[in-house]
Every structure is written in structure tokens, then in C-alpha cells.
C-alpha atoms as a PDB file:
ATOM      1  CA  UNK A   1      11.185  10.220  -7.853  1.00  0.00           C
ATOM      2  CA  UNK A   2       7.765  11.659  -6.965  1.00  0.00           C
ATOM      3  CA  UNK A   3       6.120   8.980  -8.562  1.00  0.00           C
ATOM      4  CA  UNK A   4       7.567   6.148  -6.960  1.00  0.00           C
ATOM      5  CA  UNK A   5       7.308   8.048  -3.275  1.00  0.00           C
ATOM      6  CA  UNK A   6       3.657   8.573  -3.855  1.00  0.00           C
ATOM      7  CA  UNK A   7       3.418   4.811  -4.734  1.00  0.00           C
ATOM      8  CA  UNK A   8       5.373   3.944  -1.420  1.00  0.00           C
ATOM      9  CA  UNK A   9       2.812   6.322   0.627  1.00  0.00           C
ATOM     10  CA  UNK A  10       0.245   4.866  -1.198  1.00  0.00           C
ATOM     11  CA  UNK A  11       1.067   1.281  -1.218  1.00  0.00           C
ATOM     12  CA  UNK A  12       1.496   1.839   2.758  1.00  0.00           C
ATOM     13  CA  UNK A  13      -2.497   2.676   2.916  1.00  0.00           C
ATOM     14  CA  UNK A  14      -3.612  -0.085   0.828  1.00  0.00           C
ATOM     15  CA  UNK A  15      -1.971  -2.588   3.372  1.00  0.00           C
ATOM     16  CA  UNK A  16      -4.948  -1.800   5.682  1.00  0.00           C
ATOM     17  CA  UNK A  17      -7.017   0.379   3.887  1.00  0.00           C
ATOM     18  CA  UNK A  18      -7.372  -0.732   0.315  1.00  0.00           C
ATOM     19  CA  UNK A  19      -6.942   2.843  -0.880  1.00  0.00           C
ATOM     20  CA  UNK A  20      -5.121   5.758  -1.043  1.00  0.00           C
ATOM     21  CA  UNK A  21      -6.579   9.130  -1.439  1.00  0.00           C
ATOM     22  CA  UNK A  22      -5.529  11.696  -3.350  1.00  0.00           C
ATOM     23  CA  UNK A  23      -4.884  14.302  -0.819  1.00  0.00           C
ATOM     24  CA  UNK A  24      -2.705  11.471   0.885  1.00  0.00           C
ATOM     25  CA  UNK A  25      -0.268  11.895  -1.951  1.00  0.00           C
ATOM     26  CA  UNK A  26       2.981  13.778  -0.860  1.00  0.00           C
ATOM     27  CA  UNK A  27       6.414  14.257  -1.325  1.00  0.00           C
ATOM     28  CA  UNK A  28       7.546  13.926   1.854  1.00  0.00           C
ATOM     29  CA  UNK A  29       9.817  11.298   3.032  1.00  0.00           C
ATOM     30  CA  UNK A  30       9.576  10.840   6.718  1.00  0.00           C
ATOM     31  CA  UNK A  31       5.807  11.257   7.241  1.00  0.00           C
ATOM     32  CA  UNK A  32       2.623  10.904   9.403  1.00  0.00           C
ATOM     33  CA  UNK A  33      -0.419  11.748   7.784  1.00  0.00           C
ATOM     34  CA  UNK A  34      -3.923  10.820   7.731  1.00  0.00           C
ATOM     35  CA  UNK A  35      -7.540  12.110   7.454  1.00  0.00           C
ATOM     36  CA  UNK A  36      -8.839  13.815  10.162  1.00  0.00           C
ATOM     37  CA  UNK A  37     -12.628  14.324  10.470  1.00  0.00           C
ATOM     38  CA  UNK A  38     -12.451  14.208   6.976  1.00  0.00           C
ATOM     39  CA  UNK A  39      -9.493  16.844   6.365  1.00  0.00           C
ATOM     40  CA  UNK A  40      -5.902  16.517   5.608  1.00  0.00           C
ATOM     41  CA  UNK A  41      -3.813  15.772   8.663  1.00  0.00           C
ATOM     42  CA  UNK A  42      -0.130  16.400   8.027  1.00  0.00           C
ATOM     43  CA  UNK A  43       3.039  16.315  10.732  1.00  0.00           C
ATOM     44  CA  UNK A  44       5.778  19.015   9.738  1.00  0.00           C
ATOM     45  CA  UNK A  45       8.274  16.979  12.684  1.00  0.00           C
ATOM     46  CA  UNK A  46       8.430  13.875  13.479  1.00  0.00           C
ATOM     47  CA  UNK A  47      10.089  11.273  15.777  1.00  0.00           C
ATOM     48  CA  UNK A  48       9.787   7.527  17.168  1.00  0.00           C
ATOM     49  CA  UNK A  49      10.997   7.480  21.043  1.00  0.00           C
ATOM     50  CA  UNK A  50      12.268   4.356  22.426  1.00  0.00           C
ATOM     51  CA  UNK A  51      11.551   4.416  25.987  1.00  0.00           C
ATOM     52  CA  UNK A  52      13.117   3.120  29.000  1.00  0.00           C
ATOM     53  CA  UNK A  53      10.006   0.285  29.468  1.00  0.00           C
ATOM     54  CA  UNK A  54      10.658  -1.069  26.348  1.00  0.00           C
ATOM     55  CA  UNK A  55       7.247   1.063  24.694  1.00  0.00           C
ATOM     56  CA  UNK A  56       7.470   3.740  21.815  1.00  0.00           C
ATOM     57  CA  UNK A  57       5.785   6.556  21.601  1.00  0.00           C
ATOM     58  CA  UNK A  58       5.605   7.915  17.568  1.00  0.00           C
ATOM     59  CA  UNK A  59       4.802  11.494  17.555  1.00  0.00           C
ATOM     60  CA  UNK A  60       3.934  13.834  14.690  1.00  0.00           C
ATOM     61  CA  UNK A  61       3.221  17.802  14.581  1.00  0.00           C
ATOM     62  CA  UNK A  62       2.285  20.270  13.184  1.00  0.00           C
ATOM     63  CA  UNK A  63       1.522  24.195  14.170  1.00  0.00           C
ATOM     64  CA  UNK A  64      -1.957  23.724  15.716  1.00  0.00           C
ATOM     65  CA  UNK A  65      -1.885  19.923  15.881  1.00  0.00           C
ATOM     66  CA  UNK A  66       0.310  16.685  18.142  1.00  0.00           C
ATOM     67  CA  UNK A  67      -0.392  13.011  17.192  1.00  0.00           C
ATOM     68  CA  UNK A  68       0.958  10.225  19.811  1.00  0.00           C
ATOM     69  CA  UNK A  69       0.728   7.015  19.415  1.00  0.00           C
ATOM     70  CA  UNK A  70       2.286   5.320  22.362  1.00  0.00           C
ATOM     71  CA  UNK A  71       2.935   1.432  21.490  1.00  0.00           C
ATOM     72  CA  UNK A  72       3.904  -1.637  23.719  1.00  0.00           C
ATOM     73  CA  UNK A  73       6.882  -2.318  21.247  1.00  0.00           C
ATOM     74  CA  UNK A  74       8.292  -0.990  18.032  1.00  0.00           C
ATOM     75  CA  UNK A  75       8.536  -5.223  16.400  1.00  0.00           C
ATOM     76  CA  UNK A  76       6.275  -5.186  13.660  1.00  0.00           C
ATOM     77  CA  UNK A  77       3.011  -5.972  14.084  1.00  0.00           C
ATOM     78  CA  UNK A  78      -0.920  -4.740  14.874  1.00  0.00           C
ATOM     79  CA  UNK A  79      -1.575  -2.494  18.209  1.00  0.00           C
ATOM     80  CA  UNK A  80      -4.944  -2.990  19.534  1.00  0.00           C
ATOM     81  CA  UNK A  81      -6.157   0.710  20.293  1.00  0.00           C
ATOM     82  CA  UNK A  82      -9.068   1.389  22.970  1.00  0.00           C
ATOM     83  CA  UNK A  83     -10.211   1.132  26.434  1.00  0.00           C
ATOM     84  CA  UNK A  84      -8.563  -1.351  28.151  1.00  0.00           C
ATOM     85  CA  UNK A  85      -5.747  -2.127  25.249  1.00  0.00           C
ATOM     86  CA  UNK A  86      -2.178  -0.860  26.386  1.00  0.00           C
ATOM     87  CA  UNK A  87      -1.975   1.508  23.167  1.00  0.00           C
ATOM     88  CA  UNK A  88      -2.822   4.422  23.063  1.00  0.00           C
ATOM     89  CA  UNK A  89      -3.189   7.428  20.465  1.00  0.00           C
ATOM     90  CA  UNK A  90      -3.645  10.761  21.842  1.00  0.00           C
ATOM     91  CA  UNK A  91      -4.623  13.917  19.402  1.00  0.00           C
ATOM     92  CA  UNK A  92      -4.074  17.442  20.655  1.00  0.00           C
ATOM     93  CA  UNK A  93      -5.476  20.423  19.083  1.00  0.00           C
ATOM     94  CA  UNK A  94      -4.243  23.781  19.536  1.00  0.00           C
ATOM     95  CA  UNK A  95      -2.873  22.566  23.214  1.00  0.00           C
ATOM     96  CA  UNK A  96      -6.371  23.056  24.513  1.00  0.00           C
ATOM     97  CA  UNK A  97      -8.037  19.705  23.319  1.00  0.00           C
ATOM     98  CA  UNK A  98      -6.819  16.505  24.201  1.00  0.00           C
ATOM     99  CA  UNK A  99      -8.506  13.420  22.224  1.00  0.00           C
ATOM    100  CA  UNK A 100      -7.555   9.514  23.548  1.00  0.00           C
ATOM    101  CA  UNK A 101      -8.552   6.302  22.349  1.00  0.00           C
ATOM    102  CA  UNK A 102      -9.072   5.348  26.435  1.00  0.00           C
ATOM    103  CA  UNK A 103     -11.813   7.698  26.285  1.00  0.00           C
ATOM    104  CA  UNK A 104     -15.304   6.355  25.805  1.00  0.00           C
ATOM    105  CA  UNK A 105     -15.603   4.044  22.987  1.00  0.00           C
ATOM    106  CA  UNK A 106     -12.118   5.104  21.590  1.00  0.00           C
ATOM    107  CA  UNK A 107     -11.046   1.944  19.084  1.00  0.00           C
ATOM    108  CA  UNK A 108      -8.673   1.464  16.077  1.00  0.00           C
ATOM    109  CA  UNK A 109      -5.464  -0.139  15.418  1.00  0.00           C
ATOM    110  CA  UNK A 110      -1.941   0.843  14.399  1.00  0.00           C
ATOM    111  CA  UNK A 111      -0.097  -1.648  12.466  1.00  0.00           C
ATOM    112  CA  UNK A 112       4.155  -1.470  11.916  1.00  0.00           C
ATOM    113  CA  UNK A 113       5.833  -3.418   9.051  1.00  0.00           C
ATOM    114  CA  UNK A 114       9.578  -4.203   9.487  1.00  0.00           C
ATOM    115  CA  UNK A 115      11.909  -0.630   9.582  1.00  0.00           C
ATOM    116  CA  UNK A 116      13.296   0.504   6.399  1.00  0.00           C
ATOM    117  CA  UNK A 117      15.936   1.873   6.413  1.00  0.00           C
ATOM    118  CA  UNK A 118      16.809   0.172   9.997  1.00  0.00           C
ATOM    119  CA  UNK A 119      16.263   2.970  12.577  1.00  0.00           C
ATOM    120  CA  UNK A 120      12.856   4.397  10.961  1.00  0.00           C
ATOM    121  CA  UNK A 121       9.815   3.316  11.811  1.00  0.00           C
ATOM    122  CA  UNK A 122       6.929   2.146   9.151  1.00  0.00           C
ATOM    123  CA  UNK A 123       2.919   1.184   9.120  1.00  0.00           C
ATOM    124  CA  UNK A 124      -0.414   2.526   8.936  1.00  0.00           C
ATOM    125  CA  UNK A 125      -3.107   3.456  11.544  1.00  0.00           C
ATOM    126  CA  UNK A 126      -6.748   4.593  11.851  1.00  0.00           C
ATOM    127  CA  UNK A 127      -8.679   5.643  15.211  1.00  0.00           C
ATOM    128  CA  UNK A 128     -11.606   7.003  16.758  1.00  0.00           C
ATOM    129  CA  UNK A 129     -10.703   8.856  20.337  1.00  0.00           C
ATOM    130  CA  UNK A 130     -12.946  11.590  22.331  1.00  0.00           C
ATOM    131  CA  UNK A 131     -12.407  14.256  24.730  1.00  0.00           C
ATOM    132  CA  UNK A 132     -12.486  13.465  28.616  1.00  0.00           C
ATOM    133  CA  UNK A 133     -16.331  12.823  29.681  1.00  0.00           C
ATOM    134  CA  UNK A 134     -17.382  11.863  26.222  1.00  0.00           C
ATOM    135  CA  UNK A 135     -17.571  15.721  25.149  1.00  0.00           C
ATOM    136  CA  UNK A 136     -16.833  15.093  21.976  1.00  0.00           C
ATOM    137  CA  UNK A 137     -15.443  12.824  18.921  1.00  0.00           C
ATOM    138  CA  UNK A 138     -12.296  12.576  16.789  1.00  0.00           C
ATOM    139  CA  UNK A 139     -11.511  10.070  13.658  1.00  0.00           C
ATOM    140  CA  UNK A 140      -7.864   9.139  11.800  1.00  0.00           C
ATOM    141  CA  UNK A 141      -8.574   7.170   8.914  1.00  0.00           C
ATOM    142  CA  UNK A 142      -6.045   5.915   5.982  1.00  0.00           C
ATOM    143  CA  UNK A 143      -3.189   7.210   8.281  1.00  0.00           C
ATOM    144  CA  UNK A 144       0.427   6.771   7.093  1.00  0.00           C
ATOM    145  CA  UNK A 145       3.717   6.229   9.157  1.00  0.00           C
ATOM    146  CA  UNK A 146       6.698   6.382   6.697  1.00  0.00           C
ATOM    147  CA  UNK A 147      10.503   6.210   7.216  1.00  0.00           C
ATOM    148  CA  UNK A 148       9.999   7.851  11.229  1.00  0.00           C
ATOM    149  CA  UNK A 149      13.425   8.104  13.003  1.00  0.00           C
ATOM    150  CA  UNK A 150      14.344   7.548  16.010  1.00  0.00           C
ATOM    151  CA  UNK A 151      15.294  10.865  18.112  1.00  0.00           C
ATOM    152  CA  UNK A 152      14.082  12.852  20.761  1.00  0.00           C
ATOM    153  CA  UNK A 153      10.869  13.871  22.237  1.00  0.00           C
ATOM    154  CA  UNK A 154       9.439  16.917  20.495  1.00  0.00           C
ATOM    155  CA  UNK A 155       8.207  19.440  23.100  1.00  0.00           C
ATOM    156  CA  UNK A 156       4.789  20.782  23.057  1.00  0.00           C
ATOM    157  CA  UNK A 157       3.762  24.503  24.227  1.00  0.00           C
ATOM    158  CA  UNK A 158       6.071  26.015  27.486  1.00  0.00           C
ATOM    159  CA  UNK A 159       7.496  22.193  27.539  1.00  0.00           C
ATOM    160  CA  UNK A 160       4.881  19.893  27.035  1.00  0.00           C
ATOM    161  CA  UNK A 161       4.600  16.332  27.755  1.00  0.00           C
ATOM    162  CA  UNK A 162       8.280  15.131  27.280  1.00  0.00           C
ATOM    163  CA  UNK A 163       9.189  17.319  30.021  1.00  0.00           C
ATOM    164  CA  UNK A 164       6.328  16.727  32.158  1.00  0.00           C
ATOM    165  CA  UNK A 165       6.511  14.054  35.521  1.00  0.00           C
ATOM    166  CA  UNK A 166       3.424  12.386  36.731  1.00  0.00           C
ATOM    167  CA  UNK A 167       3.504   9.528  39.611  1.00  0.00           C
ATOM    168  CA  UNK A 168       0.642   7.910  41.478  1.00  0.00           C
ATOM    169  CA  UNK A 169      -0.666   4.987  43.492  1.00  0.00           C
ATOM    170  CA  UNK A 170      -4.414   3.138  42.737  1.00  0.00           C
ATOM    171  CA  UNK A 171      -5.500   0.962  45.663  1.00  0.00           C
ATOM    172  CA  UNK A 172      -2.076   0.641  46.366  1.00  0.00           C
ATOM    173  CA  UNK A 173      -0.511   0.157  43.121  1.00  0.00           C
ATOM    174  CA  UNK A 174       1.871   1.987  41.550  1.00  0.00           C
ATOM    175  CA  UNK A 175       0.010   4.343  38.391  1.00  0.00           C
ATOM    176  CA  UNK A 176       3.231   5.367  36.132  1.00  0.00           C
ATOM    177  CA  UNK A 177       1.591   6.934  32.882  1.00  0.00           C
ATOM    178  CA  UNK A 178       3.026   6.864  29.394  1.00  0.00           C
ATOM    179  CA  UNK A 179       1.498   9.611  28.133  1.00  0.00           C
ATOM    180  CA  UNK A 180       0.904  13.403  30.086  1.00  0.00           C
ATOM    181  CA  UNK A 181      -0.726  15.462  28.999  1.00  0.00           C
ATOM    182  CA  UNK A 182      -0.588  18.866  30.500  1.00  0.00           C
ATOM    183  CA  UNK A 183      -3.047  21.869  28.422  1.00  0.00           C
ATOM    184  CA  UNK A 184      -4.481  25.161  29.268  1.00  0.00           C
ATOM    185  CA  UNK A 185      -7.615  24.910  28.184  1.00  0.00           C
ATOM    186  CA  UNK A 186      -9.481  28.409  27.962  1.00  0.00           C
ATOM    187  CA  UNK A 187      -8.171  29.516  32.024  1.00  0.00           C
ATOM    188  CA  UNK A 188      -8.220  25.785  33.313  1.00  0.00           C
ATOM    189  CA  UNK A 189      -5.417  23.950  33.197  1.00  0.00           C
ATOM    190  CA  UNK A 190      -6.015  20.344  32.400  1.00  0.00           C
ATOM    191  CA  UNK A 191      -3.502  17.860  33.214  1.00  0.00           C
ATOM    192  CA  UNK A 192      -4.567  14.331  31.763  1.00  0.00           C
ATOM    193  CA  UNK A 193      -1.791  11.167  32.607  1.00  0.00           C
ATOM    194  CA  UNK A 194      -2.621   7.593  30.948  1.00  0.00           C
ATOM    195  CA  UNK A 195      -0.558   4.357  31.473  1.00  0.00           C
ATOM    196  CA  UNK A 196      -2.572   2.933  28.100  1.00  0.00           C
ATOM    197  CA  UNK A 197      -5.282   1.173  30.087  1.00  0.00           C
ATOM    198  CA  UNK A 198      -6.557   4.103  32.798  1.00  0.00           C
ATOM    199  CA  UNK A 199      -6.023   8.072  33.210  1.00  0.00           C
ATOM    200  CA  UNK A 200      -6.003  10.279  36.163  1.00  0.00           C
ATOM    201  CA  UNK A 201      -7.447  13.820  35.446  1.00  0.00           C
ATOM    202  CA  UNK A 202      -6.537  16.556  37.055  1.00  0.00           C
ATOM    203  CA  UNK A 203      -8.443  20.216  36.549  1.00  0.00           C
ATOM    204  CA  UNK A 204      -7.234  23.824  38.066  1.00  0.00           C
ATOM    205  CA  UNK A 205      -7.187  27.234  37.061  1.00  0.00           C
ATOM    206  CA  UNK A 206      -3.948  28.661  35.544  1.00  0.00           C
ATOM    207  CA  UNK A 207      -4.070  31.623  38.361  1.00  0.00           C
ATOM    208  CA  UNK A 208      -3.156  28.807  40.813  1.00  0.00           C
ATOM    209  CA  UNK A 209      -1.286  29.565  43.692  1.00  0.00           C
ATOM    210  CA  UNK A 210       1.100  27.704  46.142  1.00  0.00           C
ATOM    211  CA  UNK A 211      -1.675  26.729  48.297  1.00  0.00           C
ATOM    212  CA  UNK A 212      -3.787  23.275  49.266  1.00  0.00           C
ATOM    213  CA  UNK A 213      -7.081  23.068  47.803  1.00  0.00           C
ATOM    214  CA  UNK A 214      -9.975  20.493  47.612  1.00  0.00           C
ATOM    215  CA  UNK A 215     -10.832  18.725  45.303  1.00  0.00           C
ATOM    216  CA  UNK A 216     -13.812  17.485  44.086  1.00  0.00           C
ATOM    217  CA  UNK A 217     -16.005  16.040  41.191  1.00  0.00           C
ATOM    218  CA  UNK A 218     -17.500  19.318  39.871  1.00  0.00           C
ATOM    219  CA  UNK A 219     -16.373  23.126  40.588  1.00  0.00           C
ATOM    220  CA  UNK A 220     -12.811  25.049  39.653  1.00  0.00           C
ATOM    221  CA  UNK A 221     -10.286  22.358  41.628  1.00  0.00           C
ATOM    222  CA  UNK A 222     -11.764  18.819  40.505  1.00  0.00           C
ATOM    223  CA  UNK A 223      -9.911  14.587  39.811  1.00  0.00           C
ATOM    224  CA  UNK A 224     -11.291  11.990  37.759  1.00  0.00           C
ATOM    225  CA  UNK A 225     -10.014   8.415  37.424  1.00  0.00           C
ATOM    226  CA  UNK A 226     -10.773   7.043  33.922  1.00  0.00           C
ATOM    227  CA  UNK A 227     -11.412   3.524  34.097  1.00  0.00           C
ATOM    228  CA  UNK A 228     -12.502   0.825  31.083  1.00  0.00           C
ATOM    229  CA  UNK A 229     -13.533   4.338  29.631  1.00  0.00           C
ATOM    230  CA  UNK A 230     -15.379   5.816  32.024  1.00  0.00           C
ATOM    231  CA  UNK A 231     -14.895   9.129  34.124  1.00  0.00           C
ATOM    232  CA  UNK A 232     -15.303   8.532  37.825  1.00  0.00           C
ATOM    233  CA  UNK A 233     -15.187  11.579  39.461  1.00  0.00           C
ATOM    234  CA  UNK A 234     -13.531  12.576  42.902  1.00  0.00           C
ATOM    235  CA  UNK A 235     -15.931  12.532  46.311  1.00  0.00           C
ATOM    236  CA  UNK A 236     -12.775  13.947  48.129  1.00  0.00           C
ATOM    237  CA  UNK A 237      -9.415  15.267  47.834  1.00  0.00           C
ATOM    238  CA  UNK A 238      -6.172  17.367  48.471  1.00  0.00           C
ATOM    239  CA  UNK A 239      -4.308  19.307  46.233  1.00  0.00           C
ATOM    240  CA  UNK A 240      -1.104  20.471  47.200  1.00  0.00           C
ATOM    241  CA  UNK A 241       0.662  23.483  44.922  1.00  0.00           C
ATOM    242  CA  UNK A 242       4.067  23.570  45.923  1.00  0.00           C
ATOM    243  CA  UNK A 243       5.322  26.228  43.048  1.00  0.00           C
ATOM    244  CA  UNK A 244       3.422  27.783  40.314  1.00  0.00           C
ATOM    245  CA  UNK A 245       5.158  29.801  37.542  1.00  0.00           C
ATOM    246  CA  UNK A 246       3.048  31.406  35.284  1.00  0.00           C
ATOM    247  CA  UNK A 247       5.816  33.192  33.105  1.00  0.00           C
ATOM    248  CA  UNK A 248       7.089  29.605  32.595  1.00  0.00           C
ATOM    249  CA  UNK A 249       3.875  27.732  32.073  1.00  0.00           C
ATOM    250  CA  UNK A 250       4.701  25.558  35.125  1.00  0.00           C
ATOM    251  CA  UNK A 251       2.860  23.632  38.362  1.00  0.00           C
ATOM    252  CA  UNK A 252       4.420  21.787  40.575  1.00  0.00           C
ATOM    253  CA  UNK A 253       2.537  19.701  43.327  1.00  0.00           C
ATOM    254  CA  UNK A 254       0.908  16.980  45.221  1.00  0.00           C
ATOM    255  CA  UNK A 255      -2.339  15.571  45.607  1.00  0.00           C
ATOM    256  CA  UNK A 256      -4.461  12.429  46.692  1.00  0.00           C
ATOM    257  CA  UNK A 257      -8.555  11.547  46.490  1.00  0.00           C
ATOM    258  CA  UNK A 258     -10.781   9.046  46.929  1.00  0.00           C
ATOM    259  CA  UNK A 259     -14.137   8.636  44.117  1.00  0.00           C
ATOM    260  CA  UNK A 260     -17.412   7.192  44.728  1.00  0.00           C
ATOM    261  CA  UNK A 261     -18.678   3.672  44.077  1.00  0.00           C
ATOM    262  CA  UNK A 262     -19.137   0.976  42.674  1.00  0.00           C
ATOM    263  CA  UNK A 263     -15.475   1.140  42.774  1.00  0.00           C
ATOM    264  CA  UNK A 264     -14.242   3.402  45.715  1.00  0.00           C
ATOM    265  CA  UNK A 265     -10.711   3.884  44.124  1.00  0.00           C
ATOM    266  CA  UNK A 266      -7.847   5.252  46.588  1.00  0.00           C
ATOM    267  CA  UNK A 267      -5.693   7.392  44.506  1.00  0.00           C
ATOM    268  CA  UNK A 268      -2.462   7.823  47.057  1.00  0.00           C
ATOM    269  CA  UNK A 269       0.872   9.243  46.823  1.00  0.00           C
ATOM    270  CA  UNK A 270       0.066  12.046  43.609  1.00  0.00           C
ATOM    271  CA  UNK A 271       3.073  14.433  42.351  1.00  0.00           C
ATOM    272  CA  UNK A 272       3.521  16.275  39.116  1.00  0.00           C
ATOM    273  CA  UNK A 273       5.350  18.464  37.562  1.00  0.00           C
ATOM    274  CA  UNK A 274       3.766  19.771  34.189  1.00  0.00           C
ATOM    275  CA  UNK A 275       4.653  22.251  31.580  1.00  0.00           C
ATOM    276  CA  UNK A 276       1.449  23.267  29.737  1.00  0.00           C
END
């Protein structure tokens, strides 16, 4: 039985890969795996999430580490990942660094066969994403989806991004993200929220107060809009804390800001609600 699972996994990688390592052989039946930088990438839960818009969001962790890959469908077929593209895959490590193929250069692909047995999910991806402003780099090569159920979000940290809310307007249109990603990141909470093509950024310290603030493009209270990959940062801005719960990991607020050219965009109408 081994045997032939190992053959599934590694028949799975050879579909866009043309090999299978050996450290990609495993017993493990669902899975999402892959080499990361490298090293041996492994999810101990799993779960496919069909959401309300018709996308799916596949996510797989373990201890230290999330995967998301958030889709346009679940049909089989080959998701375009990168700036611009309305996939997405989004690493996490240690709920502190947040890596997305919108980022930068970010490319790759994520390809799903047809579901067996119906209600699983099945394919192979590969990916290279980067931290907000290009800070650094991550790759997923010969990565593996088997046999994935459908279920429920798996909650990251105090809550995480399944429990998270996140609502905008750009220029006047409506900015309703698929992914958020809310982190503490070393005293500064980070809240990063990406509809697949664009992300709003949002920094703070995690001693944050009910209070407004301004925001800016540099200093402890700052907004970025991520557009075709890169970071424009805020020339002016209100944040609004409404509620602030430390003992729950938990911010609740408001905020709105305009960044610099060539663009000028008008981010309106800002609320969240993150767990981090």
C-alpha cells in the first residue's frame, strides 16, 4: 500500500515536474507538500474552502508554517499565479512573515486534475512569492495537492485569517480581498488584504489603543496599496481604532488614505476586524 501511494504522490509531480524527489515520498493520504527553499515542506491539516464567490482557497499547515492558495475555481485546470493574475498563493512563516505571489515578481502556476474521490481536491503547484516591499524571496517547487477535502477554514494564531473582515473602496470601487492576512510581526502588527490582483497594507504597533492616528508612508502607523506588484505608499491618512484587545489578539477599526503619484489612489470607506 505504501508503494502504490508513493507512486500516486509521485506520479502527481511528474505531471508538471517530470520528477519526484525522494524526500517527496510519503505515506500520507490527504497531502500538500513541496520544496521550500530547498527543504521539505509538509502540511499536518489540510482543507479546500469553497467560497461564497465561487473561488477556493486550499490551505495546508503545519506548526510554524500556512500555505494558501486562493483559486478562481476548483474545475480542473492551470491557475496563472503573479501580479496581476487573480490567484494567489500566500506562505506564512511562524505568523510573522507573510510571502505572496502579488508581491514583486511573484510567478508560478497551480494546476488541478479532476477530484478523486469526488469532494477532494487534486494537482500540483510551484511558486516564487516575496515579502511586502521586495524584502525578501520564497520558492515552492515539485509541490503536491493530493485527495484535499472540502471543510472548514483552519484558523491561524488568536483567529487568523478565516475569522478576520477586511472591506475597502479604490477610486471608488469596491476592494473585497480574498485573502487577510493579519500577523504580529516582532511588536508591529501587519495586516496585509489581497483580492488576487492588488493588496492594501496596513502597519501598527500591537500596544495600539482606541484612538485615531495618521498614517503615513514611513514611521510606526503607515498604508501601502500594492499595485501590478508594486508598494505605493500612503502621503496621508486616518486610522481609526475603535477596540483593541490584546488578551485576545484583536483590532477593530477604520481607516482611509490617499498615496502619491503617478497614480494618486483614493482608498475610501476602510474597516477591519483582524485576529493576529
Amino acid at each position: 500500500m505504501r508503494l502504490i501511494k508513493q507512486f500516486l504522490l509521485c506520479s502527481l509531480a511528474l505531471i508538471a515536474f517530470t520528477a519526484c524527489e525522494d524526500n517527496l515520498e510519503d505515506d500520507n493520504i490527504p497531502a500538500i507538500q513541496a520544496v521550500r527553499n530547498g527543504e521539505f515542506f509538509k502540511s499536518t491539516q489540510m482543507t479546500a474552502v469553497a467560497n461564497t464567490d465561487g473561488t477556493v482557497t486550499i490551505t495546508g499547515v503545519n506548526r510554524l508554517e500556512r500555505l494558501e492558495l486562493n483559486l478562481e475555481s476548483a474545475t480542473a485546470g492551470t491557475y496563472p499565479l503573479g501580479s496581476g493574475a487573480p490567484n494567489e498563493a500566500v506562505y506564512t512563516f511562524n505568523d510573522t512573515d507573510v510571502y505572496s505571489t502579488n508581491n514583486s515578481t511573484g510567478t508560478g502556476q497551480v494546476v488541478l486534475s479532476a477530484g478523486t474521490p469526488a469532494g477532494t481536491l487534486t494537482g500540483t503547484f510551484s511558486f516564487v512569492s516575496y515579502l511586502p516591499m521586495n524584502a525578501d524571496s520564497l520558492y515552492m517547487r515539485k509541490g503536491v495537492i493530493f485527495q484535499v477535502p472540502f471543510g472548514n477554514p483552519i484558523g491561524s494564531g488568536g483567529g487568523g485569517s478565516s475569522l478576520s473582515s477586511f472591506a475597502a473602496q479604490v477610486d471608488g470601487t469596491a476592494f473585497t480581498p480574498s485573502v487577510i492576512s493579519p500577523v504580529n510581526a516582532s511588536g508591529i502588527i501587519v495586516v496585509n488584504a489581497s483580492n488576487g490582483a492588488n493588496s492594501i497594507v496596513l502597519n501598527f504597533p500591537d500596544t495600539i489603543v482606541p484612538g485615531t492616528y495618521a498614517l503615513a508612508g514611513s514611521g510606526m502607523y503607515t498604508a501601502n496599496y500594492i499595485s501590478g506588484g508594486s508598494a505605493v505608499p500612503a502621503v496621508s491618512g486616518t486610522l481609526i481604532i475603535t477596540a483593541a484587545d490584546p488578551a485576545a489578539n484583536s483590532v477593530t477599526g477604520t481607516f482611509s488614505f490617499m498615496t502619491g503619484p503617478p497614480n494618486n489612489f483614493d482608498i475610501t470607506n476602510g474597516a477591519f476586524t483582524i485576529f493576529y
